[in-house]
C-alpha atoms as a PDB file:
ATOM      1  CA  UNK A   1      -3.094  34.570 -45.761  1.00  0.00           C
ATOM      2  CA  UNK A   2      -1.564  35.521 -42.555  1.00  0.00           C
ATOM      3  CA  UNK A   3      -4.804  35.710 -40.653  1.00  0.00           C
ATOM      4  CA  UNK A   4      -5.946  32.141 -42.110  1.00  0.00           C
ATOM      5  CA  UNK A   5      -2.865  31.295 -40.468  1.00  0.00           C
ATOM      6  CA  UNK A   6      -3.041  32.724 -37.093  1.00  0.00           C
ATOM      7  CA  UNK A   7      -6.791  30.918 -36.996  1.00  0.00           C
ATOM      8  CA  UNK A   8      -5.527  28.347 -38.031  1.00  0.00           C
ATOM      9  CA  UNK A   9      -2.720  28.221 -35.172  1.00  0.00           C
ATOM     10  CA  UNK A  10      -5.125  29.219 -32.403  1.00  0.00           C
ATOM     11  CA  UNK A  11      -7.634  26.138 -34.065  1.00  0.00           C
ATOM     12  CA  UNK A  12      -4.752  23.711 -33.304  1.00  0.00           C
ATOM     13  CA  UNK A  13      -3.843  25.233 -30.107  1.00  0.00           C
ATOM     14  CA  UNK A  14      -7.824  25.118 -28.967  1.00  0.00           C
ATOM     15  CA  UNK A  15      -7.760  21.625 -30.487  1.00  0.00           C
ATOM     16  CA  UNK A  16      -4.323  20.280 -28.175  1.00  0.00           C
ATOM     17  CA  UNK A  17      -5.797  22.102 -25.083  1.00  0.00           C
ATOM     18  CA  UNK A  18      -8.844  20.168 -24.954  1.00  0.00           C
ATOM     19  CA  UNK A  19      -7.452  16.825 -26.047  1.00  0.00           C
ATOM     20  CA  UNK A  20      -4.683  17.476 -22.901  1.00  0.00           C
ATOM     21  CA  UNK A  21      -8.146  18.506 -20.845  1.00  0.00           C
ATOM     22  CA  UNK A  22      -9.735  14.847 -22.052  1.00  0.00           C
ATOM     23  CA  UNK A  23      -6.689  13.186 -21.179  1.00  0.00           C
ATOM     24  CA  UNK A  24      -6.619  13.992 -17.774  1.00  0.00           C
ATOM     25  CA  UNK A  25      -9.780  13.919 -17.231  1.00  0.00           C
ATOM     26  CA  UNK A  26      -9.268  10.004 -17.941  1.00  0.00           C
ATOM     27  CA  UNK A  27      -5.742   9.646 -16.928  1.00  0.00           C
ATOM     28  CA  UNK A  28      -6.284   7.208 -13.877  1.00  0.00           C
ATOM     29  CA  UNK A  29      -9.801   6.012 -15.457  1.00  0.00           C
ATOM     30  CA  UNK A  30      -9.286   2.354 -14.794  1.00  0.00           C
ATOM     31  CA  UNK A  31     -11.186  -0.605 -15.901  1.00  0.00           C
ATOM     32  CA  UNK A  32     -11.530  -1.976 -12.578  1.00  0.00           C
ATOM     33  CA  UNK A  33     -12.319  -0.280  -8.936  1.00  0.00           C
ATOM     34  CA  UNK A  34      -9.648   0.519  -7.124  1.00  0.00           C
ATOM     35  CA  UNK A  35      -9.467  -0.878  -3.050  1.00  0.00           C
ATOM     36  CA  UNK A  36      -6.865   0.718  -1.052  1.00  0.00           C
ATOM     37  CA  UNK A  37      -6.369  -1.756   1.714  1.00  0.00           C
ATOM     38  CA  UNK A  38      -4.268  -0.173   5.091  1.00  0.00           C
ATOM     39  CA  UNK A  39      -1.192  -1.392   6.865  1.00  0.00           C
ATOM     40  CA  UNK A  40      -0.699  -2.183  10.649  1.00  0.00           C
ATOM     41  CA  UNK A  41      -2.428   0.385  13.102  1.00  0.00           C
ATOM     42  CA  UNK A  42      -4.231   1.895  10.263  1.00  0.00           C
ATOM     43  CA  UNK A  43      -7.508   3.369   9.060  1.00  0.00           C
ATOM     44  CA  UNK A  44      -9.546   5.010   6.939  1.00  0.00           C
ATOM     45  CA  UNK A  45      -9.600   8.661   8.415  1.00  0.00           C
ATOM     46  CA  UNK A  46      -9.020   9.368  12.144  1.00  0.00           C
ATOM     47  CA  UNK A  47     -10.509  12.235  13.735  1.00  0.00           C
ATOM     48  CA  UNK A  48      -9.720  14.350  10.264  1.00  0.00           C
ATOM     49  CA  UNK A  49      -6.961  12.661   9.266  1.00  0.00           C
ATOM     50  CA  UNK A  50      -6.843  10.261   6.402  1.00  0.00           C
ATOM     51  CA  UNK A  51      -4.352   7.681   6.532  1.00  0.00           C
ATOM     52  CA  UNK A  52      -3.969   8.369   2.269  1.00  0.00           C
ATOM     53  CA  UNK A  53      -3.573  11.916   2.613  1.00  0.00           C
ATOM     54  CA  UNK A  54      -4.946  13.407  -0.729  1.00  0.00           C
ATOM     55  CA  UNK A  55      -4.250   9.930  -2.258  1.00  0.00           C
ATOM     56  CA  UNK A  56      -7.830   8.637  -3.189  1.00  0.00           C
ATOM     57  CA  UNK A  57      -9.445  12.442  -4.646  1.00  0.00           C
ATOM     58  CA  UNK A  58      -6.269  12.563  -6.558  1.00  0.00           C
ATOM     59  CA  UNK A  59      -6.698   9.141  -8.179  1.00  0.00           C
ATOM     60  CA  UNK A  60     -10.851  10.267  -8.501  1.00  0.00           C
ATOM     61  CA  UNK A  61     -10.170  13.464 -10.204  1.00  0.00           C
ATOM     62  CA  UNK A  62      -8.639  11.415 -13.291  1.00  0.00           C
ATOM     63  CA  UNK A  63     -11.951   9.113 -13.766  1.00  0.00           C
ATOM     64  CA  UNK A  64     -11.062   6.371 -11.026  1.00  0.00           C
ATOM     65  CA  UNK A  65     -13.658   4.857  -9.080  1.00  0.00           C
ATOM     66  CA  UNK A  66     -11.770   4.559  -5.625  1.00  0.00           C
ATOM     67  CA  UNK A  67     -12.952   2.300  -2.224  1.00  0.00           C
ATOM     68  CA  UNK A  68     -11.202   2.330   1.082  1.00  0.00           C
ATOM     69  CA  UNK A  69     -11.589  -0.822   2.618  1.00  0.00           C
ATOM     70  CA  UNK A  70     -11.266  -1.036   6.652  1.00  0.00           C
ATOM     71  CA  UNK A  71      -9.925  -4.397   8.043  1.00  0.00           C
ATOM     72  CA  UNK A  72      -8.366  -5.036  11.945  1.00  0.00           C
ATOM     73  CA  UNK A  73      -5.169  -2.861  12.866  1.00  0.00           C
ATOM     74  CA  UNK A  74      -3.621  -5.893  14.368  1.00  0.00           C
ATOM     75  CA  UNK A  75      -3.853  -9.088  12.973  1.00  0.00           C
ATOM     76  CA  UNK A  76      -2.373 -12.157  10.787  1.00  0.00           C
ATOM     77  CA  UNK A  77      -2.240 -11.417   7.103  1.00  0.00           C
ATOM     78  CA  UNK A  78      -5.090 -14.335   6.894  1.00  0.00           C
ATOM     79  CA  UNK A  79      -7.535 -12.565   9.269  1.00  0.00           C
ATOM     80  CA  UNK A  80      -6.979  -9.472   7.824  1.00  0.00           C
ATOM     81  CA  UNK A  81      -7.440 -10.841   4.301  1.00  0.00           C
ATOM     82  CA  UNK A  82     -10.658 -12.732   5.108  1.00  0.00           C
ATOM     83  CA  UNK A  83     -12.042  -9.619   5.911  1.00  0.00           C
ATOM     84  CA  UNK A  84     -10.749  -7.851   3.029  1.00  0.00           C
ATOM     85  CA  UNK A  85     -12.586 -10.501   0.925  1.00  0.00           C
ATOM     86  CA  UNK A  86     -15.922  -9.676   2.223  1.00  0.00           C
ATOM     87  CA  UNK A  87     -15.361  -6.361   0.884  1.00  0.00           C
ATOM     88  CA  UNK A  88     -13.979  -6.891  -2.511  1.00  0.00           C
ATOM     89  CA  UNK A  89     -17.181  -9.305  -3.007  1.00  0.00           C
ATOM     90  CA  UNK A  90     -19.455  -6.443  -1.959  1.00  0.00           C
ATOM     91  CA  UNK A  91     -17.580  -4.165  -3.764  1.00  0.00           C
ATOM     92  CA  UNK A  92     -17.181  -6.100  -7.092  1.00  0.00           C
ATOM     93  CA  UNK A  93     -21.087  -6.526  -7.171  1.00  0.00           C
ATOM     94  CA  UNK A  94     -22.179  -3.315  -6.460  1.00  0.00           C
ATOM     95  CA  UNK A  95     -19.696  -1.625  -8.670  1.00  0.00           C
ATOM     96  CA  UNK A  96     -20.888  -3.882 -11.413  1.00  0.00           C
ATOM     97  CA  UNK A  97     -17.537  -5.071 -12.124  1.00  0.00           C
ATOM     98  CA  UNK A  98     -16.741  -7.958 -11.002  1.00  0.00           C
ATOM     99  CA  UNK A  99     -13.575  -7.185 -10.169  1.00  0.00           C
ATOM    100  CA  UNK A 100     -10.916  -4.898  -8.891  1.00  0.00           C
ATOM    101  CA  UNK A 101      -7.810  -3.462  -8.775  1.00  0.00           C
ATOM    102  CA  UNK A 102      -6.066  -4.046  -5.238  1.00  0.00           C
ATOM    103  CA  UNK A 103      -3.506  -1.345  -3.831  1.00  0.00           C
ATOM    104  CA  UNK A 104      -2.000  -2.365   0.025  1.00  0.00           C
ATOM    105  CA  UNK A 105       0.644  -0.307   1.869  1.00  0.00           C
ATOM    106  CA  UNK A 106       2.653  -2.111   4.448  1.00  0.00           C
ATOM    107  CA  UNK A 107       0.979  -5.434   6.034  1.00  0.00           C
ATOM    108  CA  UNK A 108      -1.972  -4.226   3.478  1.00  0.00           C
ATOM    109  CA  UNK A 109       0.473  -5.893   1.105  1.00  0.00           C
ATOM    110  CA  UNK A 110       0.112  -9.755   2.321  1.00  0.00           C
ATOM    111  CA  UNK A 111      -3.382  -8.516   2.865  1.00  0.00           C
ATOM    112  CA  UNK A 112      -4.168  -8.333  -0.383  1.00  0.00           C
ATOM    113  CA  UNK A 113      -2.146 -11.373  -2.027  1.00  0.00           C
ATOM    114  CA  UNK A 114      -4.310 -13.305   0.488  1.00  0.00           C
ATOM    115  CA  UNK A 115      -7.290 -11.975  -1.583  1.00  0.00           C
ATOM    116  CA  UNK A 116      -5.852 -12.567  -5.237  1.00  0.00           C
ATOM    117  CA  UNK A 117      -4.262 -16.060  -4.143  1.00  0.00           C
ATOM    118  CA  UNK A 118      -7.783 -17.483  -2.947  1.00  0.00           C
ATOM    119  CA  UNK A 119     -10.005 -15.342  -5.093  1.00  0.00           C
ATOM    120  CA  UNK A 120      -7.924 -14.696  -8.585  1.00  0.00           C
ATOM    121  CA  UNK A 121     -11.369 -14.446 -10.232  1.00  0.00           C
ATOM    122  CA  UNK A 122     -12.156 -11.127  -8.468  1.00  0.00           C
ATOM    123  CA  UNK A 123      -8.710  -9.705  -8.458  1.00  0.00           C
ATOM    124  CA  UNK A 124      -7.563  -8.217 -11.606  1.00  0.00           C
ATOM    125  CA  UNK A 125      -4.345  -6.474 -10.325  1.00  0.00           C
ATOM    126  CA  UNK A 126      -2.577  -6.293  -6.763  1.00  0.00           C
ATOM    127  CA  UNK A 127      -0.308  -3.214  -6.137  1.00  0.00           C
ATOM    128  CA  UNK A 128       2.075  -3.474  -3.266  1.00  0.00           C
ATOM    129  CA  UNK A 129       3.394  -0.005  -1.665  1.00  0.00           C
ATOM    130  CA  UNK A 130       6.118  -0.935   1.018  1.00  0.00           C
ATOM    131  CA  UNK A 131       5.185  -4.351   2.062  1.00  0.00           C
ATOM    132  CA  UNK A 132       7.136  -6.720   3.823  1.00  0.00           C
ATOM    133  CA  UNK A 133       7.090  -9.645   1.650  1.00  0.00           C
ATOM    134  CA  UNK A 134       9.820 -11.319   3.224  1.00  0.00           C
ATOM    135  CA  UNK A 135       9.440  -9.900   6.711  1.00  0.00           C
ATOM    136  CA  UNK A 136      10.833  -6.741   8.291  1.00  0.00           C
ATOM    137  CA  UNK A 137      13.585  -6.883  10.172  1.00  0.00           C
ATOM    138  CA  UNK A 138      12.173  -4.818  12.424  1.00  0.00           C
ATOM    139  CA  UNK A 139       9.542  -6.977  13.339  1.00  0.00           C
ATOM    140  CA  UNK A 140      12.300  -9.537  13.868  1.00  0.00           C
ATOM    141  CA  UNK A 141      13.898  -7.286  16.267  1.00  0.00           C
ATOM    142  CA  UNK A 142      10.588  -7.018  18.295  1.00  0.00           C
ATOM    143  CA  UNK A 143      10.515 -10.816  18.039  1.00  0.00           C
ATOM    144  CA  UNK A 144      13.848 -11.530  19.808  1.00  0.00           C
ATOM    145  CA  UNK A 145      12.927  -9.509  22.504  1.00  0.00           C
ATOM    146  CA  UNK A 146       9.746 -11.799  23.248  1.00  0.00           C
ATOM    147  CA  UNK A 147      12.057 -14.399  22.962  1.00  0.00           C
ATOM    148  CA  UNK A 148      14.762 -12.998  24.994  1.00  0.00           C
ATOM    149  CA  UNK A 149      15.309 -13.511  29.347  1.00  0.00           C
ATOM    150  CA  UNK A 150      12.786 -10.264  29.553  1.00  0.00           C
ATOM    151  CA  UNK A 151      10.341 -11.263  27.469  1.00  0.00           C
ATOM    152  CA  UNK A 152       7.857 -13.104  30.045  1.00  0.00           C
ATOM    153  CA  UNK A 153       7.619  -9.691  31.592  1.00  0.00           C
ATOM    154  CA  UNK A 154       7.826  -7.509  28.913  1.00  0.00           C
ATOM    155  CA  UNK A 155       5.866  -8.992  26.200  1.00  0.00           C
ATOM    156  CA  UNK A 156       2.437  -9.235  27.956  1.00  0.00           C
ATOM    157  CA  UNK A 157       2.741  -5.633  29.110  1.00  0.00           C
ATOM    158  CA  UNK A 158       3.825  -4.613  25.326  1.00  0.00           C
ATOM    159  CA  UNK A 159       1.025  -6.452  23.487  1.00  0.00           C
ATOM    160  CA  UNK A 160      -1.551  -4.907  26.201  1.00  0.00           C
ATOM    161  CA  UNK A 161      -0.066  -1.551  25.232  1.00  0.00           C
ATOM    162  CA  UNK A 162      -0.358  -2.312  21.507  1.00  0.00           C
ATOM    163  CA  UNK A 163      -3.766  -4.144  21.460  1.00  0.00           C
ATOM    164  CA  UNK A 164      -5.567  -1.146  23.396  1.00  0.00           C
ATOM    165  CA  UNK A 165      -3.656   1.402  20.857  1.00  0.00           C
ATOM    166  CA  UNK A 166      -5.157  -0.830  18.105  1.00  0.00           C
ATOM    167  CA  UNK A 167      -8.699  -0.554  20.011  1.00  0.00           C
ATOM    168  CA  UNK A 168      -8.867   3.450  20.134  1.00  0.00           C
ATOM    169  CA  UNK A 169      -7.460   3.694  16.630  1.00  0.00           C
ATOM    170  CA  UNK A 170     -10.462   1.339  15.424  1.00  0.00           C
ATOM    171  CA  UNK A 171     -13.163   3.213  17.604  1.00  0.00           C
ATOM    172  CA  UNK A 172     -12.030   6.381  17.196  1.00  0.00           C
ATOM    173  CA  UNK A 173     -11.968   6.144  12.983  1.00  0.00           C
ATOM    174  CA  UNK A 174     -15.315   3.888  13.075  1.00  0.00           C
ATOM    175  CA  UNK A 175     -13.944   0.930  11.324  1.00  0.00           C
ATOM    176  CA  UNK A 176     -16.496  -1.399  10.264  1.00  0.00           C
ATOM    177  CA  UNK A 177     -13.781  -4.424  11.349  1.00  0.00           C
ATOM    178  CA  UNK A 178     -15.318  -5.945  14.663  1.00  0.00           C
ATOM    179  CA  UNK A 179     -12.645  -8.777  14.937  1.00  0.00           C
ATOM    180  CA  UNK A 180     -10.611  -8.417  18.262  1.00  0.00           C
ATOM    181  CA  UNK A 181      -7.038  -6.076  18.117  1.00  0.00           C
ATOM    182  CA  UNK A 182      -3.902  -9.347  17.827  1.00  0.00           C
ATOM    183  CA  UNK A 183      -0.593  -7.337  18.275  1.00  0.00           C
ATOM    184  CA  UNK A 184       1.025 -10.774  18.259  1.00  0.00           C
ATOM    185  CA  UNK A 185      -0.821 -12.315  15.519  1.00  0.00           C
ATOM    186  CA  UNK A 186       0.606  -9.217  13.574  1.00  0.00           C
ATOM    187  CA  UNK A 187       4.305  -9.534  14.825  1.00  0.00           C
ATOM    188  CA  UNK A 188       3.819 -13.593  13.599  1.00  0.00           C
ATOM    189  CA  UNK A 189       2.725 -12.485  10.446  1.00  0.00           C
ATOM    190  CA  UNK A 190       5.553  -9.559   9.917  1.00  0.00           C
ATOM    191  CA  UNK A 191       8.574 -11.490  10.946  1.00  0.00           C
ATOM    192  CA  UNK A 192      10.622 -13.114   8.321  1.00  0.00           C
ATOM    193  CA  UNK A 193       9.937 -16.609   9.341  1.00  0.00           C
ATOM    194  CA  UNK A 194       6.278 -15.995   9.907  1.00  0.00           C
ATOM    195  CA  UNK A 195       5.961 -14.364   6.429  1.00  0.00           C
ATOM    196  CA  UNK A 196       8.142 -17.541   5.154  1.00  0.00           C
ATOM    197  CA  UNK A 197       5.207 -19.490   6.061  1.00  0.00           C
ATOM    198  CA  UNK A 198       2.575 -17.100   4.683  1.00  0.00           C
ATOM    199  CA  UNK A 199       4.955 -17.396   1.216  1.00  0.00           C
ATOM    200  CA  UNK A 200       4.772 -21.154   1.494  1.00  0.00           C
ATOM    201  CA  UNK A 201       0.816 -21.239   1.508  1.00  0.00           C
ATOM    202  CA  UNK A 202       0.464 -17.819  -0.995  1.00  0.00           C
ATOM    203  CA  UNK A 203       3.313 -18.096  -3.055  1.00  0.00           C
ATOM    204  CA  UNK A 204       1.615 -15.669  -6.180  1.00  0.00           C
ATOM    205  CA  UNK A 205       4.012 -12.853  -7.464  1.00  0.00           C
ATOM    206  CA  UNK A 206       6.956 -13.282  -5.192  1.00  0.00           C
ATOM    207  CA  UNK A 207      10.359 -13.083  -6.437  1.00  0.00           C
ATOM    208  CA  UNK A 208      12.505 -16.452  -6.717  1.00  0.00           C
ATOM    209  CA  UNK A 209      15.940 -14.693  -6.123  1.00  0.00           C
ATOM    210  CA  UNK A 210      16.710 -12.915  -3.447  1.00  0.00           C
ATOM    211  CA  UNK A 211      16.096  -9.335  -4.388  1.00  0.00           C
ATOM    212  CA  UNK A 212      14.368 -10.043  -8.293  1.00  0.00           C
ATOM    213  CA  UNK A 213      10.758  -9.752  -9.566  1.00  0.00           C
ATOM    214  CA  UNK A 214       8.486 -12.084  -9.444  1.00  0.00           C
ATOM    215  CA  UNK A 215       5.513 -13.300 -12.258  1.00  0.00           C
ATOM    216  CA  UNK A 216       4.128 -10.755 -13.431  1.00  0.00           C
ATOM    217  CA  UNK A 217       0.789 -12.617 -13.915  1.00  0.00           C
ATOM    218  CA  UNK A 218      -0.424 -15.279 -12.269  1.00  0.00           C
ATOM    219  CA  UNK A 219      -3.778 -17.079 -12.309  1.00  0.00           C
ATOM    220  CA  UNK A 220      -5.022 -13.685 -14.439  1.00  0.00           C
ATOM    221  CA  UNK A 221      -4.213 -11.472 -11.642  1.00  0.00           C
ATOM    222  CA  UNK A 222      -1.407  -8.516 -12.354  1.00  0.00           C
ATOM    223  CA  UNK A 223       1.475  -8.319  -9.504  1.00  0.00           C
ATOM    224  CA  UNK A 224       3.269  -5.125  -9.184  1.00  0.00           C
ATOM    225  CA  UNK A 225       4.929  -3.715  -6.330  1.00  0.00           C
ATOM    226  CA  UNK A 226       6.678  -0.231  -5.534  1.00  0.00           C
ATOM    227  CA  UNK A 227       8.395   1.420  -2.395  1.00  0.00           C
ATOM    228  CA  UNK A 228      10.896   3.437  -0.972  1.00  0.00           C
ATOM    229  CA  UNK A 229      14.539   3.541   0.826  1.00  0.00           C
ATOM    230  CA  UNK A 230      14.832   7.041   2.536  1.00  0.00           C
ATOM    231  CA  UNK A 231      14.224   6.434   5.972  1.00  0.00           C
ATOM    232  CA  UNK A 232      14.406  10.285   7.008  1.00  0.00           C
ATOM    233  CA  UNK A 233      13.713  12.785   4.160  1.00  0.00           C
ATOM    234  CA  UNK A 234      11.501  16.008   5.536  1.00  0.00           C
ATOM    235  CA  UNK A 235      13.147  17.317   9.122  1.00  0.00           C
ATOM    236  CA  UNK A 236       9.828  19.330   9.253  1.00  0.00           C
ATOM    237  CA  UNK A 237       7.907  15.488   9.853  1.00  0.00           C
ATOM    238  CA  UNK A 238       7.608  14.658  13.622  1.00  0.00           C
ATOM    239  CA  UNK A 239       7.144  11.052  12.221  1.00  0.00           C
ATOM    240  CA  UNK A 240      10.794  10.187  10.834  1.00  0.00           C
ATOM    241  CA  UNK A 241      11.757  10.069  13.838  1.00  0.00           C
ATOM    242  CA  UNK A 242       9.941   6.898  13.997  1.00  0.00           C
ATOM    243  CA  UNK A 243      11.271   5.682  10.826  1.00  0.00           C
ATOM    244  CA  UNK A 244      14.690   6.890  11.353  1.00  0.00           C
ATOM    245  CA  UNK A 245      15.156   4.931  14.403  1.00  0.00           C
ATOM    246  CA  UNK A 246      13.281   1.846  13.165  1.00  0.00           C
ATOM    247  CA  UNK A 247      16.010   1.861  10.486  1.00  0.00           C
ATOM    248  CA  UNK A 248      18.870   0.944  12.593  1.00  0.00           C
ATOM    249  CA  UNK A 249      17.601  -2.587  12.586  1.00  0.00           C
ATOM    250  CA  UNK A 250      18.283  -2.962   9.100  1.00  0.00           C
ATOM    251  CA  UNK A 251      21.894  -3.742   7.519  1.00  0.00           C
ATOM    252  CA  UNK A 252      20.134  -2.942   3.310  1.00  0.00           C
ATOM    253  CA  UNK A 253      18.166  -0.078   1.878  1.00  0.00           C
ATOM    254  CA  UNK A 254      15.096   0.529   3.444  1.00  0.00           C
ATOM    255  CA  UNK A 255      12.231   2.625   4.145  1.00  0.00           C
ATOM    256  CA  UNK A 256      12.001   2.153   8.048  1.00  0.00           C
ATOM    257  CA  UNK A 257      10.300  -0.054   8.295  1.00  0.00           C
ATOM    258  CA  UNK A 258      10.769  -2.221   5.285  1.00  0.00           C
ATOM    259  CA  UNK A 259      13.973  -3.715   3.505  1.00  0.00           C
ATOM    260  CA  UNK A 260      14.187  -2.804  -0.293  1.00  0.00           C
ATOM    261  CA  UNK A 261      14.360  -6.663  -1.550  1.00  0.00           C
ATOM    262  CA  UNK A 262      11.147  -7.877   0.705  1.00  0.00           C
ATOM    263  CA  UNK A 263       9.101  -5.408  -0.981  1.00  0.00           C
ATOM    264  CA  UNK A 264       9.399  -6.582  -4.399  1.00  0.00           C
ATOM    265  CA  UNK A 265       6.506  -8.659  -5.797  1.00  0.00           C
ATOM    266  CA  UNK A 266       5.762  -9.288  -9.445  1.00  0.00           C
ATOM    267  CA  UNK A 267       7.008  -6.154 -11.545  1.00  0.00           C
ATOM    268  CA  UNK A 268       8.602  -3.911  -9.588  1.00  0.00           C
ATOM    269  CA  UNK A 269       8.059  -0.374 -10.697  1.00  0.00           C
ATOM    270  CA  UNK A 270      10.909   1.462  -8.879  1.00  0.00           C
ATOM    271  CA  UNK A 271      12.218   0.174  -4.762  1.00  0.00           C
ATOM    272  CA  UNK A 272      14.306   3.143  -4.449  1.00  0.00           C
ATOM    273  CA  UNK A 273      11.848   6.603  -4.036  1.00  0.00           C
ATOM    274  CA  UNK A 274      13.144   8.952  -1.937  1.00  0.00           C
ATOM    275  CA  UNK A 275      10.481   8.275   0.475  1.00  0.00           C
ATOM    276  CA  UNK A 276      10.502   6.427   3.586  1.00  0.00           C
ATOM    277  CA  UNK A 277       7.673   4.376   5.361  1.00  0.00           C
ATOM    278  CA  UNK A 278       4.712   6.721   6.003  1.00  0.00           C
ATOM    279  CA  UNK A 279       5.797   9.243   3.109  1.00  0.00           C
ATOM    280  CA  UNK A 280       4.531   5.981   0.509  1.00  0.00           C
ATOM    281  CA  UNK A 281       1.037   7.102   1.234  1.00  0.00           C
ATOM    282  CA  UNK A 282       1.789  11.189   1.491  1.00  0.00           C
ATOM    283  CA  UNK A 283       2.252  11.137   5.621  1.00  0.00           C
ATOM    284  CA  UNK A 284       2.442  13.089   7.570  1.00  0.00           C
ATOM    285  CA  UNK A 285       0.237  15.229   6.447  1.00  0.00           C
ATOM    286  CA  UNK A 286       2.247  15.734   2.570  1.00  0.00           C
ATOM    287  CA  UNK A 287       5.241  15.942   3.920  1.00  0.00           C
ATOM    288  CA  UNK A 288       7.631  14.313   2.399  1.00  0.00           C
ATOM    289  CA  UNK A 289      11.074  14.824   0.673  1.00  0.00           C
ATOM    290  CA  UNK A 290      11.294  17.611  -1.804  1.00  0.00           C
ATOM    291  CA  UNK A 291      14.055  16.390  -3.875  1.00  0.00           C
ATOM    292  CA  UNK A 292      11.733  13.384  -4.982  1.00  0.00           C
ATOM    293  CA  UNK A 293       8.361  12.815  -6.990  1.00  0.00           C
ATOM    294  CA  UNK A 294       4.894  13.566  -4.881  1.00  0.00           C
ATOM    295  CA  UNK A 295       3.790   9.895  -3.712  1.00  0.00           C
ATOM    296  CA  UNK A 296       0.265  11.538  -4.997  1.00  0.00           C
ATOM    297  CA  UNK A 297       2.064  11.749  -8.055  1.00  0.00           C
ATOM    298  CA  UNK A 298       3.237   8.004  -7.990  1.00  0.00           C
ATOM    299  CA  UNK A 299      -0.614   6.942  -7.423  1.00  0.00           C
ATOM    300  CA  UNK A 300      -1.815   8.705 -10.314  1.00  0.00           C
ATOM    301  CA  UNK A 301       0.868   7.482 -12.422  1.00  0.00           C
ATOM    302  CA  UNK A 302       0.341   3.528 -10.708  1.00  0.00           C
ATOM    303  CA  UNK A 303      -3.422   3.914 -12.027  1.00  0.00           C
ATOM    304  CA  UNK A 304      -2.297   5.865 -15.241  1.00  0.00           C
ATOM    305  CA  UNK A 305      -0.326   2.104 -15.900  1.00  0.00           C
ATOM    306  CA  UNK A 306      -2.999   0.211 -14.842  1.00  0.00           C
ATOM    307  CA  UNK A 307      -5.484   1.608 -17.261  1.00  0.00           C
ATOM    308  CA  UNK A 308      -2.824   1.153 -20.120  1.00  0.00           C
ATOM    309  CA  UNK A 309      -2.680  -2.629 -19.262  1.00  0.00           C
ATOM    310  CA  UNK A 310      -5.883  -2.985 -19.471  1.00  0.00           C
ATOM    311  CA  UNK A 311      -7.301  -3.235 -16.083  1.00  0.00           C
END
């Protein structure tokens, strides 16, 4: 009786074990592709460096079928979402699809709300990561000194600076995007009253209070947004000391870069991660806070929630 017992244990135990193998083998198996779409200044990989450190095998090794679109480092949100659309059509056609699931960190958020606001039919989700929904108040800090007594002089010599960055970042990662850098048309686009007008024109997803959710469908198209509000978090990361001095510009939560309330859009999984700009897609190099979930982690678990709604 005992031995039935024992095999009968180590039958259930096989049994649990595999099902748990299954499962994860499947766990970010979404119906849909998955497009990661870049921020500002961003690529796909740059001279060995991916700019979603371990983010896209991660989200492959659970059954998704992952893309990693390429669109201009600098530009409006419209430019760089016209040129996102040429790749979602390719990529909803050849995947056999028909549609996707869009992820965008940063100013790859408005990217891809351009996408699902003029092309709902190929969109079946949109996943923003840190975007500045409502503008950054960073980028209105850069905008006031344009505007300011130095900015004839200093604003020519800043966007020439930031254009030719934008230049050797595209070259050097051999982006497919052949539409000229626009530091400018990117500072329009980031500011709060440029991204009012963007809002105006694309208003899918946003929140109608100040610091809510917005719809959480619209047109067909799932909205959810995440991000987080730890501006310094690894003092082993050369780059939060960008982040951390970006921050002072802000007077609310933030990540660096972006406030906690303009990066809400549709349902808003969680705006408080300890994580802060660059750690939202595992930078630099996967290291980010300790004390706080692995942003791989939150991608697997993103996917894990879009398979269970269906898309």
């Amino acid at each position: 009786m005992n031995k039935n017992k024992t095999l009968l244990a180590v039958c259930i135990g096989l049994g649990l074990a595999a099902t748990a193998q299954v499962s994860q083998a499947s766990y970010t198996q979404t119906k849909y592709p998955i497009v990661l779409t870049h921020g500002m200044l961003g690529f796909d990989s740059l001279l060995g460096i991916d700019y979603w450190y371990g983010i896209p095998s991660a989200l492959r090794s659970g059954g998704a079928k992952v893309y990693i679109s390429e669109v201009s480092q600098l530009n409006t949100s419209e430019t760089r979402g016209e040129e996102l659309l040429e790749q979602v059509e390719e990529i909803a056609a050849i995947s056999g699809a028909g549609k996707v699931n869009l992820i965008g960190h940063s100013h790859g958020g408005p990217t891809i709300r351009y996408v699902a606001a003029v092309r709902p039919d190929l969109v079946a989700s949109a996943v923003s990561v840190g975007a500045p929904h409502k503008g950054s108040d960073t980028a209105d800090f850069l905008k006031s000194i344009t505007e300011s007594p130095v900015g004839p002089v200093a604003t020519p010599l800043l966007v020439g600076i930031v254009n030719a960055l934008g230049t050797v970042i595209n070259f050097l990662s051999g982006s497919s995007s052949m539409t000229p850098q626009n530091a400018l048309g990117s500072l329009e686009s980031l500011n709060s009253k440029g991204a009012a007008v963007f809002n105006a024109k694309y208003p899918q997803g946003l929140p109608t209070t100040a610091c809510g959710e917005g719809a959480y469908k619209v047109n067909g198209v799932r909205y959810y947004s995440w991000s987080g509000t730890s501006p310094l978090t690894n003092m082993l990361d050369p780059s939060d000391l960008l982040t951390g001095a970006a921050s002072l510009t802000f007077d609310e939560p933030n990540d660096g870069l972006v406030g906690r309330c303009s990066s809400h859009l549709g349902k808003v999984i969680r705006d408080n991660y300890r994580m802060n700009h660059l750690d939202e897609v595992n930078q630099a190099f996967g290291l980010t806070s300790l004390f706080e979930t692995s942003p791989v982690t939150v991608y697997r678990q993103v996917a894990n929630r879009l398979k269970n709604d269906g898309v």
